[in-house]
Protein backbone atom coordinates (compact mmCIF):
# COMPACT_ATOMS: atom_id res chain seq x y z
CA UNK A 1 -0.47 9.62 -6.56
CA UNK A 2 -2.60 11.02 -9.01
CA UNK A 3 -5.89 12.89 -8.03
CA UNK A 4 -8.45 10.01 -7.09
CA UNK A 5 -11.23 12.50 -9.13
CA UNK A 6 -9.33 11.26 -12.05
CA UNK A 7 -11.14 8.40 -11.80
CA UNK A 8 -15.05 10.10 -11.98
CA UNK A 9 -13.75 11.74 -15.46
CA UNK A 10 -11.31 8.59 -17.56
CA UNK A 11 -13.75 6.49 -19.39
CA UNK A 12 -14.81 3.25 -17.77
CA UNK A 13 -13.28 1.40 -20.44
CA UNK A 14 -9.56 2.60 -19.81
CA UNK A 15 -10.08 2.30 -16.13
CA UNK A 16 -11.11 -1.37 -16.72
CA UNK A 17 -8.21 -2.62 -18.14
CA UNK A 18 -6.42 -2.22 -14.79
CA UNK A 19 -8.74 -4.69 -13.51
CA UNK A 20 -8.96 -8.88 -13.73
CA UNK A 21 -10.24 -10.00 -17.01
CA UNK A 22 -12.79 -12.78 -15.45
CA UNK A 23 -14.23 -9.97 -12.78
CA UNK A 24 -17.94 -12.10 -12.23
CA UNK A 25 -15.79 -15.12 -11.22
CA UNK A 26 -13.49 -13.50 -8.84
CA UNK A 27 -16.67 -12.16 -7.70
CA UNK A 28 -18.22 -15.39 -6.90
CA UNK A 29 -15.31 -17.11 -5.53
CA UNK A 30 -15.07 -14.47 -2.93
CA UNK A 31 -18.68 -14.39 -2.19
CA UNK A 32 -19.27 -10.75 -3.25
CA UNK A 33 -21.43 -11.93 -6.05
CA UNK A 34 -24.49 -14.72 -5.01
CA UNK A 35 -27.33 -13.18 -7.25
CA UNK A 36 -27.40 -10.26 -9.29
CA UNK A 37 -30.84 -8.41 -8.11
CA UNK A 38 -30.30 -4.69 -8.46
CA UNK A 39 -26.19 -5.55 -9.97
CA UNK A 40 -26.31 -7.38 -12.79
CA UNK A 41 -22.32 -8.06 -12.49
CA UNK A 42 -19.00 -7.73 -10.71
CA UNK A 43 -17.95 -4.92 -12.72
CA UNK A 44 -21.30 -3.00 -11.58
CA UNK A 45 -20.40 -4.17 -7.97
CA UNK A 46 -16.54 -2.22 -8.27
CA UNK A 47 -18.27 0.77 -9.81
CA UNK A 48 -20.61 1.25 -6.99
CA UNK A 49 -17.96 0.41 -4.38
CA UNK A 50 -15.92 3.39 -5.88
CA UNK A 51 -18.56 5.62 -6.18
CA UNK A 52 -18.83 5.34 -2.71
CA UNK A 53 -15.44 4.92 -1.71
CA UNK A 54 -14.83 8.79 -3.56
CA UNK A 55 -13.95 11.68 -1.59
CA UNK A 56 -16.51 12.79 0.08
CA UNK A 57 -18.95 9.94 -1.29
CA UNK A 58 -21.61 8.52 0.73
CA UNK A 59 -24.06 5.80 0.02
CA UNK A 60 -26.97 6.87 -0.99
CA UNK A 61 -25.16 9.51 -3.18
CA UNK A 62 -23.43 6.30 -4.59
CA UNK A 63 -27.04 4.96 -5.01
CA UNK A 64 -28.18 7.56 -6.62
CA UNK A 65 -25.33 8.33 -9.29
CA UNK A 66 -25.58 4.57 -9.72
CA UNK A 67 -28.86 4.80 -10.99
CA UNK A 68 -28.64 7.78 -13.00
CA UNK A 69 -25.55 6.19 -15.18
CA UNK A 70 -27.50 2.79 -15.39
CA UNK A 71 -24.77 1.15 -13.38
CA UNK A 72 -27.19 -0.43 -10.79
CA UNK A 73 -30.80 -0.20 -9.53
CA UNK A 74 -30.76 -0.14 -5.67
CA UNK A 75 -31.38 1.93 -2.48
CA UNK A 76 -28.64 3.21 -0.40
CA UNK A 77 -28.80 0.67 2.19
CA UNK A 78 -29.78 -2.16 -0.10
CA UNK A 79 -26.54 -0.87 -1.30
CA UNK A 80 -24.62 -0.73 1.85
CA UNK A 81 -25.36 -4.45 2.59
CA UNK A 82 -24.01 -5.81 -0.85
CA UNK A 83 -21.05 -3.61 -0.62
CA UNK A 84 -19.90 -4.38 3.09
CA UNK A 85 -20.24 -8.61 1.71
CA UNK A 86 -17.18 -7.65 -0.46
CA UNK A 87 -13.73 -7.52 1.22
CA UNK A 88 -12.27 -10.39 0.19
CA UNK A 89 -13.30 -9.41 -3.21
CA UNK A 90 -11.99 -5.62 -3.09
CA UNK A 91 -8.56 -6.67 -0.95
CA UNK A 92 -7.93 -8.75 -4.03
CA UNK A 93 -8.66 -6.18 -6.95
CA UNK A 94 -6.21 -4.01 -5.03
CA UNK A 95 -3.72 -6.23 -4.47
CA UNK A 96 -4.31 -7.05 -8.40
CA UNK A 97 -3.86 -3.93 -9.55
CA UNK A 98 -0.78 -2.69 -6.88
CA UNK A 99 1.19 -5.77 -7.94
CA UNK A 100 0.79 -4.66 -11.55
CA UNK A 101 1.23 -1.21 -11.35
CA UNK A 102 4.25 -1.11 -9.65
CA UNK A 103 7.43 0.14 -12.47
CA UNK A 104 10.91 -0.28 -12.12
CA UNK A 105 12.98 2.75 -10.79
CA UNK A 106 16.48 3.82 -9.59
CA UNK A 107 17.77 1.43 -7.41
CA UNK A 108 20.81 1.88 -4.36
CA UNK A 109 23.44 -0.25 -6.12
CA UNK A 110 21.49 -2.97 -7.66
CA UNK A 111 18.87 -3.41 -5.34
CA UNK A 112 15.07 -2.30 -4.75
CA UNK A 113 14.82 -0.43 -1.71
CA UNK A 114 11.57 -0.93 0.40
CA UNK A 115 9.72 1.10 3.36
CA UNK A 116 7.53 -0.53 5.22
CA UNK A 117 5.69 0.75 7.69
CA UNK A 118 1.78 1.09 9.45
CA UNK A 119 -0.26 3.74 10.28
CA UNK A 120 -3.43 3.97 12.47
CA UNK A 121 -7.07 4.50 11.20
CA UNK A 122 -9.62 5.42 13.83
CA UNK A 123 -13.25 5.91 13.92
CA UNK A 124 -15.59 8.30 15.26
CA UNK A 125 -14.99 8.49 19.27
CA UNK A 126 -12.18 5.99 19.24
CA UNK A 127 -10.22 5.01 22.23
CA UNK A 128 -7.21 3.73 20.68
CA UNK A 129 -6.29 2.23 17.60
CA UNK A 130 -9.63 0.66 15.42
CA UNK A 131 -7.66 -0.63 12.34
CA UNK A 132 -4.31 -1.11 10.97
CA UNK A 133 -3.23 -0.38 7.77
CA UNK A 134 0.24 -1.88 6.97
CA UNK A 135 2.00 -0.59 3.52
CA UNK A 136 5.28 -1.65 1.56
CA UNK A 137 6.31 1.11 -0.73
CA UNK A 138 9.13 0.87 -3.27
CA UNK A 139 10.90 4.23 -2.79
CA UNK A 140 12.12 4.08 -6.46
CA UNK A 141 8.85 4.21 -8.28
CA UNK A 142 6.89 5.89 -5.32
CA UNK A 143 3.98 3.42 -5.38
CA UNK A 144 3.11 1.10 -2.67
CA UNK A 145 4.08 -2.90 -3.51
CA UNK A 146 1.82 -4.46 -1.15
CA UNK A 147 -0.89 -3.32 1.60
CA UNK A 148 -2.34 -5.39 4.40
CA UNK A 149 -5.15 -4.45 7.00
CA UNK A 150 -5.43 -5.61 10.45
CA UNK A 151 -7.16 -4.76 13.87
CA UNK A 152 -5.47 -3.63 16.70
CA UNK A 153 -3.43 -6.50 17.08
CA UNK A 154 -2.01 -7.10 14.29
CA UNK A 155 1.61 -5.99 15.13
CA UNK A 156 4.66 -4.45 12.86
CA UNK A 157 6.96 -6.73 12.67
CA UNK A 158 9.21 -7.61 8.75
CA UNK A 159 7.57 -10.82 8.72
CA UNK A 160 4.62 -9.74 6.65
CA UNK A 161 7.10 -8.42 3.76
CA UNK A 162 9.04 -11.96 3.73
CA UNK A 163 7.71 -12.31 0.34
CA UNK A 164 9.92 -9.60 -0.95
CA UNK A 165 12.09 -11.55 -1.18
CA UNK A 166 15.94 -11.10 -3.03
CA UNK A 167 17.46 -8.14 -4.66
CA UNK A 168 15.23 -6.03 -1.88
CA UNK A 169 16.70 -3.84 0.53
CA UNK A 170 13.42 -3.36 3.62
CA UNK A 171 14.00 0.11 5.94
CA UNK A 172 12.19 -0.17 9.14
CA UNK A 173 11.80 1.90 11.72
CA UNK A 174 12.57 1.06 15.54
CA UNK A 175 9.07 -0.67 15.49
CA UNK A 176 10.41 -3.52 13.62
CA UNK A 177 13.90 -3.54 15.25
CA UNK A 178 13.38 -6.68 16.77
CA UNK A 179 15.10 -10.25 16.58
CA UNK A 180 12.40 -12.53 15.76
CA UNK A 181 10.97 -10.19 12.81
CA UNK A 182 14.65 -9.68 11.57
CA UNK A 183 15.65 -12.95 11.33
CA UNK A 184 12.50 -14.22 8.86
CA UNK A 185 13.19 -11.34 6.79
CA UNK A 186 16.89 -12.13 6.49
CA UNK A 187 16.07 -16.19 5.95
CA UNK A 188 14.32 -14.72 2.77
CA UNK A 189 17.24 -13.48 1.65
CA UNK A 190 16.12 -9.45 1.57
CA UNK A 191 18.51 -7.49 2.78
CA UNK A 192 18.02 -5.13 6.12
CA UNK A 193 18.47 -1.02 6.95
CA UNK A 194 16.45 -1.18 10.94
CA UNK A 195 16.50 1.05 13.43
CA UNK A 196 16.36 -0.51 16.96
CA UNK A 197 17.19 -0.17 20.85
CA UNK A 198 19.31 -2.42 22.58
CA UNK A 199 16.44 -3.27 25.17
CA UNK A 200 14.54 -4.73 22.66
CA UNK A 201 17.00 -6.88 20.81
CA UNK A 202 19.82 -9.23 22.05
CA UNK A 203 22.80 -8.87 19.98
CA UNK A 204 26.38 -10.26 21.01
CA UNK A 205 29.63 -9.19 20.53
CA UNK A 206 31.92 -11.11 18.30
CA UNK A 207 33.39 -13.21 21.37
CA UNK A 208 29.70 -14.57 21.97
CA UNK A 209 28.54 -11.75 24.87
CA UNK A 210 25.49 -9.70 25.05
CA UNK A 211 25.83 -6.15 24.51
CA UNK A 212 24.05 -4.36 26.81
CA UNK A 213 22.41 -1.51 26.58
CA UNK A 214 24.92 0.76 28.74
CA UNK A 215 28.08 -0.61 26.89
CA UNK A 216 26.68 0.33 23.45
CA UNK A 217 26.24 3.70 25.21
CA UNK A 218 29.81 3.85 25.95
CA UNK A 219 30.97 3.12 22.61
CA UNK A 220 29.57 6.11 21.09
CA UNK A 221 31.67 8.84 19.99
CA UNK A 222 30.66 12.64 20.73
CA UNK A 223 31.02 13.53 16.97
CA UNK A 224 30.45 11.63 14.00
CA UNK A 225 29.05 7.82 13.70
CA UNK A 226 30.88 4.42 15.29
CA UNK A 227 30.51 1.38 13.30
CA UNK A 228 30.96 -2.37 15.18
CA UNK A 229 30.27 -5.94 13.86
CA UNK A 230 27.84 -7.88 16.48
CA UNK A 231 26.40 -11.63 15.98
CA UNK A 232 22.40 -11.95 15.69
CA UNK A 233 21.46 -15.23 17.90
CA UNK A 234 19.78 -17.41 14.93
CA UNK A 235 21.85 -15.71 11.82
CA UNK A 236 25.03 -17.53 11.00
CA UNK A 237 26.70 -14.12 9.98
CA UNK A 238 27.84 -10.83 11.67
CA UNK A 239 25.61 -8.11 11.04
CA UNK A 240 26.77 -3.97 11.01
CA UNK A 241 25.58 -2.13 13.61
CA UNK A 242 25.71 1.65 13.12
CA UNK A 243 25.65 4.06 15.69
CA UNK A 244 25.51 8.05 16.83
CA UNK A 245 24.30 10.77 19.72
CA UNK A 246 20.86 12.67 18.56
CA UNK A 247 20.51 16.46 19.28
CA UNK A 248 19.54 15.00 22.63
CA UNK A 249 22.43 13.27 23.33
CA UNK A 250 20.21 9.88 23.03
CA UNK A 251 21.97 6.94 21.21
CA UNK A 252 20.28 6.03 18.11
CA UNK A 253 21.08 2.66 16.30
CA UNK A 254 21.23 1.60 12.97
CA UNK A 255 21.26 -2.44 12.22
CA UNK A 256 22.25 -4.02 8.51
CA UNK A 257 23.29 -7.13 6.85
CA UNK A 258 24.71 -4.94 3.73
CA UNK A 259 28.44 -5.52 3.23
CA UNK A 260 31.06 -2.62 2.96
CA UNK A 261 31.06 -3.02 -0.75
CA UNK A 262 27.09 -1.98 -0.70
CA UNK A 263 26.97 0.92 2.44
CA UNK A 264 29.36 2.81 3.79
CA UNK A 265 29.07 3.83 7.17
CA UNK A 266 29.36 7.69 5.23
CA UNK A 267 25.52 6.72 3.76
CA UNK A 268 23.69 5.25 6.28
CA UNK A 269 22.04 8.43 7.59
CA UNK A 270 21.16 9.67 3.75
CA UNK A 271 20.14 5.58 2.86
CA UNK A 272 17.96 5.35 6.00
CA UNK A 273 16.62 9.09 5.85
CA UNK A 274 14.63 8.12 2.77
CA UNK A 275 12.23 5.80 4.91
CA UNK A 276 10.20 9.21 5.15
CA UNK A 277 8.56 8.73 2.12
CA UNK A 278 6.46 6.30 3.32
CA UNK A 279 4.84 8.85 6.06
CA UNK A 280 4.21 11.52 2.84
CA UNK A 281 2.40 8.95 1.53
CA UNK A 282 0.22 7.95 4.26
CA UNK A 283 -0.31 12.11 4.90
CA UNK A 284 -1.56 12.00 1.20
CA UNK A 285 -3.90 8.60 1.00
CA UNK A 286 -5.44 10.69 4.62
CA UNK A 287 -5.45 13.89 2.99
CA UNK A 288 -6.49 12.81 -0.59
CA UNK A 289 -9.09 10.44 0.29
CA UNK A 290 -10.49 11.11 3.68
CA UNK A 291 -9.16 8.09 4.88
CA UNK A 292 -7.93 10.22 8.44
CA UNK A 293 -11.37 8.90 9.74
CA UNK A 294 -13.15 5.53 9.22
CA UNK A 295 -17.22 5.82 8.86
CA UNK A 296 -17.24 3.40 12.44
CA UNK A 297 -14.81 2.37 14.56
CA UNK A 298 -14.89 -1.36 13.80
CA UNK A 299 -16.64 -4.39 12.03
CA UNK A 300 -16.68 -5.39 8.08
CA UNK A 301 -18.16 -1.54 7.19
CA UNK A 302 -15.32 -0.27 8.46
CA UNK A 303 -12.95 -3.05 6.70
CA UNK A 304 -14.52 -3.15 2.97
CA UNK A 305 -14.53 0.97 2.80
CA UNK A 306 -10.47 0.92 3.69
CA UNK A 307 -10.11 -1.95 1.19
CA UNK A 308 -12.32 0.18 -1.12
CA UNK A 309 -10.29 3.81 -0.73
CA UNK A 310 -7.10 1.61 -1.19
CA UNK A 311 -8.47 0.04 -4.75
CA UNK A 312 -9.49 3.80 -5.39
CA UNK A 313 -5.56 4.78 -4.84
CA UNK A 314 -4.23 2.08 -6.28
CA UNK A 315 -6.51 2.49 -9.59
CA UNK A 316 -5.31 6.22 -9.30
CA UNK A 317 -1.56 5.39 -9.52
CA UNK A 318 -2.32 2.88 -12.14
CA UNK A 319 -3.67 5.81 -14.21
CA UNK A 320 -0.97 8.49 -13.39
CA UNK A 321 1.50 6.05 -14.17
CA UNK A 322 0.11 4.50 -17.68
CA UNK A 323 0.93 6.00 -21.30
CA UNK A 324 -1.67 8.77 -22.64
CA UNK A 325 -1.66 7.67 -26.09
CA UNK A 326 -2.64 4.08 -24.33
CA UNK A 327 -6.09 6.25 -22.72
CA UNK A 328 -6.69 7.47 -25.58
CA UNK A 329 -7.09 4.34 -27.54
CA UNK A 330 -9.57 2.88 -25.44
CA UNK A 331 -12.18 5.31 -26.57
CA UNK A 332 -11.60 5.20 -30.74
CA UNK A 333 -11.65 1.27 -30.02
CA UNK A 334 -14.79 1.33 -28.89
CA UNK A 335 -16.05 3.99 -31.61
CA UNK A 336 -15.29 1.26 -34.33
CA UNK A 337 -16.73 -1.86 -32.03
CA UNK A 338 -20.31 0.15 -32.43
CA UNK A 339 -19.58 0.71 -36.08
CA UNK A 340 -19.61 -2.41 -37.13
CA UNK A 341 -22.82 -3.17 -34.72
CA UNK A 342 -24.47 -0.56 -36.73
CA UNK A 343 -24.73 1.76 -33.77
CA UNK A 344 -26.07 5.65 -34.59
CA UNK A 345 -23.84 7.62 -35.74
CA UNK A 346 -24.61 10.53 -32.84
CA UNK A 347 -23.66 7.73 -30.19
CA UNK A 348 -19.88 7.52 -32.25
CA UNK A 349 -19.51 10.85 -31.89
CA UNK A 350 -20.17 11.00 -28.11
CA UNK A 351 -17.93 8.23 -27.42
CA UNK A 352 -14.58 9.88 -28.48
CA UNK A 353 -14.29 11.79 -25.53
CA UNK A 354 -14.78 10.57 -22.36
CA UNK A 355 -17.94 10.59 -20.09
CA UNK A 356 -17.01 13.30 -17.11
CA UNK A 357 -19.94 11.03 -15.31
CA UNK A 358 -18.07 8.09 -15.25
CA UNK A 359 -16.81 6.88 -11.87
């Protein structure tokens, strides 16, 4: 992920083109946008919300820089209360820009392989959990493929990634290593790497018994990894169960739908070990943009400044990712737009290099 200060020095006009063409309607269809007192337009609206949204921003900081670039005319709270309006406007410029951001990398013998996993965002003085933030990430271009945000109850389970959909291959951790989660994800035809217990699945063996929890025990060898076929109630197809003793001595299981052809039971520990990616990047959106601790612990403020950080990251890969001779086109373009308007020639000049006030 590149630096989210990249985004206070690229010119607005690069940034921009990561964003919806028809930004005011979006706007208005999502309810962000019902006059335009103090922000004349939805673009205005997304460079306040990232103003604020920046490391170490706060709102009447945001106000303030607002003003001084001639983005917006408003106090900090007048501010705060058009921002916090936004979510459903902000959820979908991120997952705009995520689902077009997102390259095509190395994949484990023709498929895309997947993490998915959630982490938990708490405010000041929390209890327990306040929010939810649930990620996809696509381990081959390092880049998250879709992002959802829920409270405390919103659960991990593989059916929010059922739109993955073919040519996918999901890793899970024991979290989602549970029947009625596996099966949706399999219905979509994505394939499965899930770690699990066998107290909180029911698998059978091959004859149509449940394995329980002490005879998968038994099966497992002192050295090295044992490998068994078992029947998931609901999937008309044996699935690969993969299993082998911990430091601890603990059992720890391994469930996938991938033939022999596609993993051997000699790469499941390497295939499965590169799940961890996902937790680097949720130590890096924490660590990079203060999002380790939410401004409250509940309530749409808290909501629209996580949707606002994630637009911030996902704007941020967008830029790492696109070409440099691309960012530096934007700026000559607009050099010869104000040409031809008959523009002075001292405001050319200053436009082939990009404002370092920009947001």
């Amino acid at each position: 992920m590149a630096e989210a200060s990249a985004l206070s020095v690229c010119d607005w006009g690069f940034v921009r083109r990561f964003l919806p063409l028809d930004l005011d309607s979006l706007a208005h269809e999502r309810g962000a946008i019902k006059r335009s007192r103090g922000i004349k337009d939805a673009e205005a609206l997304v460079r306040c919300g990232l103003l604020w949204s920046s490391p170490g921003g706060a709102i009447e900081r945001a106000a303030s820089e607002a003003g001084r670039l001639n983005i917006a005319q408003l106090s900090g709270p007048a501010l705060f209360n058009r921002l916090k309006k936004a979510e459903s406007f902000f959820a979908s410029l991120a997952d705009y820009v995520l689902a077009r951001s997102v390259g095509r990398g190395e994949t484990w013998k023709g498929l895309r392989v997947v993490a998915v996993d959630a982490t938990v965002l708490c405010g000041p003085g929390a209890k327990g959990t306040d929010q939810r933030l649930h990620v996809a990430y696509d381990l081959s271009s390092s880049r998250p493929v879709h992002i959802d945000l829920t409270g405390s109850e919103g659960g991990e389970t593989f059916r929010r990634y059922t739109h993955l959909g073919p040519g996918v291959l999901v890793l899970g951790d024991q979290c989602y290593g549970r029947g009625p989660g596996i099966l949706p994800l399999l219905e979509s035809k994505a394939s499965v790497l899930v770690r699990f217990n066998f107290y909180s699945i029911r698998l059978l063996d091959l004859s149509g018994v449940k394995i329980t929890p002490e005879e998968a025990q038994s099966r497992l060898p002192e050295v090295g990894t044992v490998e068994f076929e078992a029947l998931l109630p609901g999937w008309d197809k044996p699935v690969r169960i993969f299993g082998a003793l911990n430091p601890k001595g603990e059992g720890v299981w391994l469930l996938s739908d991938l033939s022999r052809d596609l993993l051997d039971v000699g790469e499941v520990r390497d295939l499965y070990s590169k799940r961890w990616q996902i937790e680097l990047f949720f130590k890096r959106l924490k660590s990079i943009l203060d999002l380790d601790m939410l401004p409250t612990c509940n309530g749409p403020t808290t909501r629209v400044w996580v949707w606002l950080k994630v637009l911030l990251a996902a704007l941020a890969m967008a830029l790492e990712f696109a070409d440099p001779s691309e960012r530096q086109a934007v700026p000559e373009q607009r050099v010869q737009v104000k040409a031809k308007r008959g523009r002075p020639k001292k405001n050319q000049t200053s436009a082939k290099s990009p404002n370092p006030d920009h947001p």
